[in-house]
Protein backbone atom coordinates (compact mmCIF):
# COMPACT_ATOMS: atom_id res chain seq x y z
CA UNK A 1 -9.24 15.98 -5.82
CA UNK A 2 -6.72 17.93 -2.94
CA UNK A 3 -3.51 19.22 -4.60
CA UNK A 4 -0.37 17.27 -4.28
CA UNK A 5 0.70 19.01 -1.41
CA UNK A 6 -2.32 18.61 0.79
CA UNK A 7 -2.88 15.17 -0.36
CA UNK A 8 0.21 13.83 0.84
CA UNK A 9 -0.53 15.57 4.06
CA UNK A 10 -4.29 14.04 4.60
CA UNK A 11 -3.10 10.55 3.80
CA UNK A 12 -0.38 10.40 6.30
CA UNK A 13 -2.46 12.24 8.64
CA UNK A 14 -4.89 9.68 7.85
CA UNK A 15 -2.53 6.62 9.32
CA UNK A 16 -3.57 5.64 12.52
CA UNK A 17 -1.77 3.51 14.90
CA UNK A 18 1.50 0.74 13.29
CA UNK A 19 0.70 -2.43 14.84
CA UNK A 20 3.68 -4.19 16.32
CA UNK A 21 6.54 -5.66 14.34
CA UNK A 22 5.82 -9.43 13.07
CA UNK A 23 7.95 -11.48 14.84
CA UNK A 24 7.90 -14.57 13.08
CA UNK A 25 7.37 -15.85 9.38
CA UNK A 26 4.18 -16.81 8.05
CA UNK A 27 2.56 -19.24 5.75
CA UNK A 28 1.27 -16.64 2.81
CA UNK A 29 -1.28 -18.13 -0.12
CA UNK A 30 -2.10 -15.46 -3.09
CA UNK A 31 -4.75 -16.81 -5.21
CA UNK A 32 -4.80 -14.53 -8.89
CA UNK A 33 -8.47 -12.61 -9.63
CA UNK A 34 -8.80 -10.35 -12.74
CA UNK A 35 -12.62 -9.85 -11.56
CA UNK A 36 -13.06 -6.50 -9.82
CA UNK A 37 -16.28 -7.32 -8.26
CA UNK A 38 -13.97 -10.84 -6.94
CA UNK A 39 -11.46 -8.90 -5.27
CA UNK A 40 -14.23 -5.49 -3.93
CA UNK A 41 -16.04 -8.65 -2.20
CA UNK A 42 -12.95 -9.90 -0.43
CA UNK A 43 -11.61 -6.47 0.59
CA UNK A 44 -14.66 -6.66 2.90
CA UNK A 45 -15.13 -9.99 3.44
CA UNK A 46 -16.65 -11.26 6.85
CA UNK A 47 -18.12 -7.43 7.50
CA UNK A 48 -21.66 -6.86 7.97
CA UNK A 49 -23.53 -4.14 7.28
CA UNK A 50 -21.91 -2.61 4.30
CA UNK A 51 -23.32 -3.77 1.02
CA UNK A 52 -20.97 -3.80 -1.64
CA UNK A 53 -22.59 -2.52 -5.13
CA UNK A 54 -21.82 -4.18 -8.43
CA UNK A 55 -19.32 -2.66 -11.11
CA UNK A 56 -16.45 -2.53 -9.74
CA UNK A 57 -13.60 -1.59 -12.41
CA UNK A 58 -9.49 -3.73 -12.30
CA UNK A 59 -6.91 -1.59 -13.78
CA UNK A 60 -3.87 -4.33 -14.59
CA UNK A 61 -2.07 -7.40 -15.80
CA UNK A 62 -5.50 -8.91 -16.13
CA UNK A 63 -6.99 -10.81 -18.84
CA UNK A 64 -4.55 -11.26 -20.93
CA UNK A 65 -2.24 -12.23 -18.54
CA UNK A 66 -1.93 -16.41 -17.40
CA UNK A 67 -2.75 -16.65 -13.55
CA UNK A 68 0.27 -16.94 -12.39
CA UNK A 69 1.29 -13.44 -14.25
CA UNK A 70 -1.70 -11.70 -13.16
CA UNK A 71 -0.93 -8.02 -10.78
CA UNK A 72 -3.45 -8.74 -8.10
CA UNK A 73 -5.38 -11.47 -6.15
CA UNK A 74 -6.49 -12.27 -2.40
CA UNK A 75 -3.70 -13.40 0.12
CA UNK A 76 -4.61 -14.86 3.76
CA UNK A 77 -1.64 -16.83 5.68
CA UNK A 78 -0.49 -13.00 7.02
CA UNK A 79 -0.62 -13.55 10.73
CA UNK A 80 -1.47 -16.79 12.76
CA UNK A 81 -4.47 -17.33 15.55
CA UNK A 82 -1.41 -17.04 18.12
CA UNK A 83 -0.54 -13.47 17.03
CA UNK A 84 1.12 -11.21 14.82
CA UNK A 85 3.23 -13.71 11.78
CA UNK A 86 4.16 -12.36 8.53
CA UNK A 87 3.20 -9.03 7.46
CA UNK A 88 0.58 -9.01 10.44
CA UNK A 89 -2.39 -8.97 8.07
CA UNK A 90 -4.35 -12.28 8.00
CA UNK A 91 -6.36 -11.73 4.70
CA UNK A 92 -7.27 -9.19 1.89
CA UNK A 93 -6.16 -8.26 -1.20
CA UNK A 94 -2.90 -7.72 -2.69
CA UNK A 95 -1.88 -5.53 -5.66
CA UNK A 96 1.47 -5.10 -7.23
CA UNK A 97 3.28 -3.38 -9.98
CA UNK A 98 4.34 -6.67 -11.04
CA UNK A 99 3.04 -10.10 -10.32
CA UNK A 100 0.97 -10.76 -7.32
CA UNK A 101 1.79 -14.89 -6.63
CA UNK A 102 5.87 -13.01 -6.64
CA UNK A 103 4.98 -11.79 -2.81
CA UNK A 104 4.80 -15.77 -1.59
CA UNK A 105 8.40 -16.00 0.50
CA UNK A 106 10.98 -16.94 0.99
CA UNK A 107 12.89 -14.07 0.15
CA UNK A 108 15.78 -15.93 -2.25
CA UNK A 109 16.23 -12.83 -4.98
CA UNK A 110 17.50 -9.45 -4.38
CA UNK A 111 15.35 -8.18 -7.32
CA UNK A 112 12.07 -9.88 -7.69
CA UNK A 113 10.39 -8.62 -10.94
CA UNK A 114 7.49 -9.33 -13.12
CA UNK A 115 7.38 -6.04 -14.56
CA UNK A 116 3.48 -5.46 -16.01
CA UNK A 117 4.15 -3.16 -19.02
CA UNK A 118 0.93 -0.87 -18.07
CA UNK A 119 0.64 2.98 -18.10
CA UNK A 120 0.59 4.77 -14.87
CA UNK A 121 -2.14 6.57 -12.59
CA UNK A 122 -2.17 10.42 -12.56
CA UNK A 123 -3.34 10.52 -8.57
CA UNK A 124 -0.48 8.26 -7.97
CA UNK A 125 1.69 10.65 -10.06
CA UNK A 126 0.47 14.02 -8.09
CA UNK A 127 0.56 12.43 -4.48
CA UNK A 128 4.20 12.65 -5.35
CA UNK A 129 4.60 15.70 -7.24
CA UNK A 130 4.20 15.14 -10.54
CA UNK A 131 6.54 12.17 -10.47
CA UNK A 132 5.64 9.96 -13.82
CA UNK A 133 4.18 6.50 -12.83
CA UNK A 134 3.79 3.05 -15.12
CA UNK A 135 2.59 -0.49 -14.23
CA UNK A 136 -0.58 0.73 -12.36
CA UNK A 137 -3.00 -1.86 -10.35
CA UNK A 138 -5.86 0.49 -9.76
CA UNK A 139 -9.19 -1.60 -7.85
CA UNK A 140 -12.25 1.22 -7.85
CA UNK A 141 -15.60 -0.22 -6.13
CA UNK A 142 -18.25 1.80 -4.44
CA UNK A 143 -20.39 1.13 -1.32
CA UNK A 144 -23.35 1.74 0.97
CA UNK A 145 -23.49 1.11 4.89
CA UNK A 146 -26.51 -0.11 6.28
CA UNK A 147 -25.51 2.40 9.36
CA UNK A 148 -23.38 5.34 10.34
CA UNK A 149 -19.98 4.19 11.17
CA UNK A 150 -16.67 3.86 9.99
CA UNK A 151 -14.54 2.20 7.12
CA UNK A 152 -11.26 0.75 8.56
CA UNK A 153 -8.48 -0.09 6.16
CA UNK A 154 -5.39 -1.83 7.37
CA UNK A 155 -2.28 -2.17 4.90
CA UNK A 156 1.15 -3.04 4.54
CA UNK A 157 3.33 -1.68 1.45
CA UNK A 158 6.11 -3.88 0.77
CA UNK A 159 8.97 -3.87 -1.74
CA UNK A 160 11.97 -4.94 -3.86
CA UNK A 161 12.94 -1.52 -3.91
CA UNK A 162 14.03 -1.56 -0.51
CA UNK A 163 16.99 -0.72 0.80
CA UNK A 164 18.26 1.18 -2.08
CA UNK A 165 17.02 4.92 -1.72
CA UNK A 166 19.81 6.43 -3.40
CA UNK A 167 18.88 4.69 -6.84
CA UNK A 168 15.50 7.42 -6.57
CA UNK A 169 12.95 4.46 -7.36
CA UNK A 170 10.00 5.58 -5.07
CA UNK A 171 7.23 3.31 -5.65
CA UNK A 172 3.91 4.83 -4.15
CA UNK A 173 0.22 3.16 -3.22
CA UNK A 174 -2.74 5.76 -2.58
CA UNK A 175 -6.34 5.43 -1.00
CA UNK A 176 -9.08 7.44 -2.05
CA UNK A 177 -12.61 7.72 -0.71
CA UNK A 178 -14.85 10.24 -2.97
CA UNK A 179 -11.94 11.95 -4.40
CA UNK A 180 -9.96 12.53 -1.24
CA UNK A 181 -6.98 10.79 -0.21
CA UNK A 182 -7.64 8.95 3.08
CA UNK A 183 -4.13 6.76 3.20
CA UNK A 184 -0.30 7.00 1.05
CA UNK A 185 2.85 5.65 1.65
CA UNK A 186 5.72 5.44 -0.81
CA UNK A 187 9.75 3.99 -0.13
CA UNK A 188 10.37 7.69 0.78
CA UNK A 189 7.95 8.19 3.23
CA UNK A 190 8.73 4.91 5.60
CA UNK A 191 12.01 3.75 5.31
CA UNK A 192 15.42 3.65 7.45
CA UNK A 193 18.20 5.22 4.88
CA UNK A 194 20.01 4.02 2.02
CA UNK A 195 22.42 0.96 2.12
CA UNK A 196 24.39 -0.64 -0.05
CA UNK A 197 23.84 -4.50 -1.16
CA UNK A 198 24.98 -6.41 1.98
CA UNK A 199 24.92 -3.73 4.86
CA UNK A 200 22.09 -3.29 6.80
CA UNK A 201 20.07 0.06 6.36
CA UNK A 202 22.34 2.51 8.60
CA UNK A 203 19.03 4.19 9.38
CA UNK A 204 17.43 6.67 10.68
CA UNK A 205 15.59 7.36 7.60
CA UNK A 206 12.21 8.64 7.40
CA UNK A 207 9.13 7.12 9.96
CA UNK A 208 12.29 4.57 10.24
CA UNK A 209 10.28 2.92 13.63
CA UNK A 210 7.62 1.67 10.74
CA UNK A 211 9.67 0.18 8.55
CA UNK A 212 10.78 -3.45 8.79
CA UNK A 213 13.81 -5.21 7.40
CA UNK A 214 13.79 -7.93 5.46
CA UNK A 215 16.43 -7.95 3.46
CA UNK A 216 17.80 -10.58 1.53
CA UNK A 217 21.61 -10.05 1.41
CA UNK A 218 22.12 -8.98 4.90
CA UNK A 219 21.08 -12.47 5.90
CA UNK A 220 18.57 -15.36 6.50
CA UNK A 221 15.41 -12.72 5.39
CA UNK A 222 13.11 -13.57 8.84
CA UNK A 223 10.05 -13.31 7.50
CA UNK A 224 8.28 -15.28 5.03
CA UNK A 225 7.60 -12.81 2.15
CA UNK A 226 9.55 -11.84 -1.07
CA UNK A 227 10.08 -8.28 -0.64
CA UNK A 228 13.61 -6.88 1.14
CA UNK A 229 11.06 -4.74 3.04
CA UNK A 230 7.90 -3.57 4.17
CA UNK A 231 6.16 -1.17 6.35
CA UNK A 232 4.31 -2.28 9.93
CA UNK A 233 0.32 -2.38 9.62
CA UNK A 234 -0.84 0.92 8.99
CA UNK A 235 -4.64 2.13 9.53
CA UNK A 236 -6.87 4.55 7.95
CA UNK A 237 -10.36 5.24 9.36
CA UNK A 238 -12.96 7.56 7.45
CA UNK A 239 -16.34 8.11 8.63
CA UNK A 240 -19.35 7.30 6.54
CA UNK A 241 -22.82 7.49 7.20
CA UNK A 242 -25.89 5.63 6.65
CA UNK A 243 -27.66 4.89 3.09
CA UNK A 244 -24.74 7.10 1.28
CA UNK A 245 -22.86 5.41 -1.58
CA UNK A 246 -18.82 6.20 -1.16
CA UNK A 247 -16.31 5.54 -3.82
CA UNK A 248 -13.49 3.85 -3.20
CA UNK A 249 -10.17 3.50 -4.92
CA UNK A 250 -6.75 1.51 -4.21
CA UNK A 251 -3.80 2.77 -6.11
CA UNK A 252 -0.51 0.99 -6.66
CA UNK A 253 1.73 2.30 -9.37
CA UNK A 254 6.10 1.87 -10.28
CA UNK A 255 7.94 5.04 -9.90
CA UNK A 256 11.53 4.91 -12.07
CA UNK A 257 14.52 6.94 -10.73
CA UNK A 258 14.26 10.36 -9.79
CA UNK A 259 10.68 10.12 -10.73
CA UNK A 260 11.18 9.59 -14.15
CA UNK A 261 9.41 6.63 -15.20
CA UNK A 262 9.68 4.17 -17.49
CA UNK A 263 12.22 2.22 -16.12
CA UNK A 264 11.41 0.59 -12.75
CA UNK A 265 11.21 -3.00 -12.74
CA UNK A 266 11.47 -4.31 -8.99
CA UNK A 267 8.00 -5.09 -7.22
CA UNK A 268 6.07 -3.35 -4.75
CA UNK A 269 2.42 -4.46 -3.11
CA UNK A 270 0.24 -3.40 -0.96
CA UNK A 271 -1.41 -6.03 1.31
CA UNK A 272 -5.06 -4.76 2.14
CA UNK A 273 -8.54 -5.53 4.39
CA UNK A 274 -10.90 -3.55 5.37
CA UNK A 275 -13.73 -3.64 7.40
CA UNK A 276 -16.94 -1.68 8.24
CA UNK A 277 -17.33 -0.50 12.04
CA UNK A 278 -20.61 0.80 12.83
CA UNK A 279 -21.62 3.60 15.03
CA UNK A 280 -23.14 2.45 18.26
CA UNK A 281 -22.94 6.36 19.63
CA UNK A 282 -20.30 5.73 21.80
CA UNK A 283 -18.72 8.78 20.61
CA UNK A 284 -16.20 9.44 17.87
CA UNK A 285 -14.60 6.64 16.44
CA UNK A 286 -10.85 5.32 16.92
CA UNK A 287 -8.49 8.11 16.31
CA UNK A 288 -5.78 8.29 14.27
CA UNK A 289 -2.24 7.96 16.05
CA UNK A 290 -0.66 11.04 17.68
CA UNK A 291 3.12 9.59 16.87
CA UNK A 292 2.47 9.80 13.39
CA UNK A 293 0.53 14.01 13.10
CA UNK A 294 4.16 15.51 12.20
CA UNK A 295 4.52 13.06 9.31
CA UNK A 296 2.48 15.31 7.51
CA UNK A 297 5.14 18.16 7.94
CA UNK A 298 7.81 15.75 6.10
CA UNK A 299 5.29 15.60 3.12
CA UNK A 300 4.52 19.02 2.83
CA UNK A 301 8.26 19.95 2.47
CA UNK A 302 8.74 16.58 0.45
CA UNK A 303 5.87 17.62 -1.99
CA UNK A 304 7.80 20.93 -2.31
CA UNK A 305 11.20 20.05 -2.71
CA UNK A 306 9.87 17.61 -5.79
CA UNK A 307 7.34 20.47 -7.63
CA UNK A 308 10.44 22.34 -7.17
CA UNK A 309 12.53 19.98 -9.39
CA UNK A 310 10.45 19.33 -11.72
CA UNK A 311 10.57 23.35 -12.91
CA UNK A 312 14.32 23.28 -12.62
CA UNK A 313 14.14 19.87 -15.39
């Protein structure tokens, strides 16, 4: 694994380009899984090439949870065939710190929770310094492309949590391929500023142009999800060649105030697809988005500021 510092720095270097913003709301469907191998087949579902291997692992509300309780499923109903809708992801999975069939809209409650009651994830906890995490949803799977190409994830991290920043709840969700983290976002690494209930956010926040609002007391919430916000479609690409097994592992985890723990109970989710690109050698694959190399600056010193706290507690 990277250290904090430099894994905050390769995931948001590893965001490519922020689609534009949804402009409409959507019809969203979550359908509950507690089988890993369930939800591994549907991250890549319609992509050839790529041959998902068996034994995948769930980390969750899962078995012992009823269905409609349950941290994670598959979604579709994101966009529409006439363009971007919803959170501007058609289908994929979805995992929550609280209860995945929560995210179906509208947005009628301020503070959606289904709080899960699980421990956290230590490479959630170090992407953000050390910061103590609970009510993990944690989806590990490995695969094999047929091909030298590339793995594209698209996501969306959406929460309750928003537009509150001065409460310190900072709910994170990490991707890691073989260790390394290839994609994070957390509320205080896309958002546009604190507000208090019934103001829109005053802004400019952090990476505010990739954060949408859809908050429930400023008005009608436009879009057709249950979180106040959520970010634009972000992408992470990693390169993979052909016959070699890569692990992969999607993170979601509650972060309580000022990184304490414990606590949190508002939702967060990550909407997620990805697909497998292969390598026709047309030269290197998409790159990532130039607006979005200084984020990793903003990490670095964010990563320092919180080690830095944590010795002074």
């Amino acid at each position: 694994m990277n250290t904090p510092r430099s894994k905050i720095a390769a995931a948001l270097c590893g965001l490519a380009s922020a689609l534009a913003v949804p402009a409409a709301s959507g019809a969203l469907l979550v359908t509950t899984y507690s089988d890993a191998d369930i939800l591994a087949s549907s991250l890549f579902s319609g992509s050839s090439g790529l041959t998902i291997l068996p034994g995948a692992t769930l980390i969750g509300n899962t078995v012992a949870a009823p269905k409609d309780q349950q941290q994670q499923g598959t979604f579709s109903g994101g966009t529409t065939v006439g363009g971007a809708d919803g959170i501007g992801i058609g289908s994929g999975v979805i995992l929550t710190t609280g209860t995945a069939k929560a995210a179906v809209g509208p947005n009628n409650s301020a503070s959606e929770t289904g709080q899960a009651g699980g421990p956290g994830d230590a490479d959630l906890s170090a992407l953000l310094g050390g910061a103590l995490t609970t009510d993990a949803n944690v989806l590990t799977l490995r695969v094999r492309p047929d091909a030298a190409g590339t793995l594209r994830f698209t996501y969306v991290f959406a929460s309750e949590e928003y537009n509150e920043l001065e409460t310190g709840y900072d709910d994170v969700f990490g991707l890691w391929v073989d260790g390394l983290n290839k994609a994070m976002v957390a509320i205080s690494t896309v958002n546009c500023g604190s507000a208090s209930r019934g103001t829109p956010p005053p802004g400019p926040g952090v990476n505010c142009g990739l954060f949408v609002n859809n908050d429930f007391d400023v008005a009608t919430a436009p879009f057709d999800i249950q979180y106040d916000g959520f970010t634009r479609v972000l992408t992470a690409l990693v390169d993979v060649s052909a016959g070699v097994e890569y692990d992969i592992k999607l993170a979601i985890a509650d972060v309580g105030p000022r990184g304490q723990g414990g606590t949190d109970a508002y939702d967060s989710a990550v909407f997620i697809a990805g697909e497998f690109q292969v390598d026709h050698g047309n030269g290197a694959p998409e790159p990532a988005s130039m607006a979005l190399a200084g984020i990793a600056l903003l990490a670095v010193g964010a990563a320092r500021r919180r080690a830095r706290a944590a010795v002074a507690r």
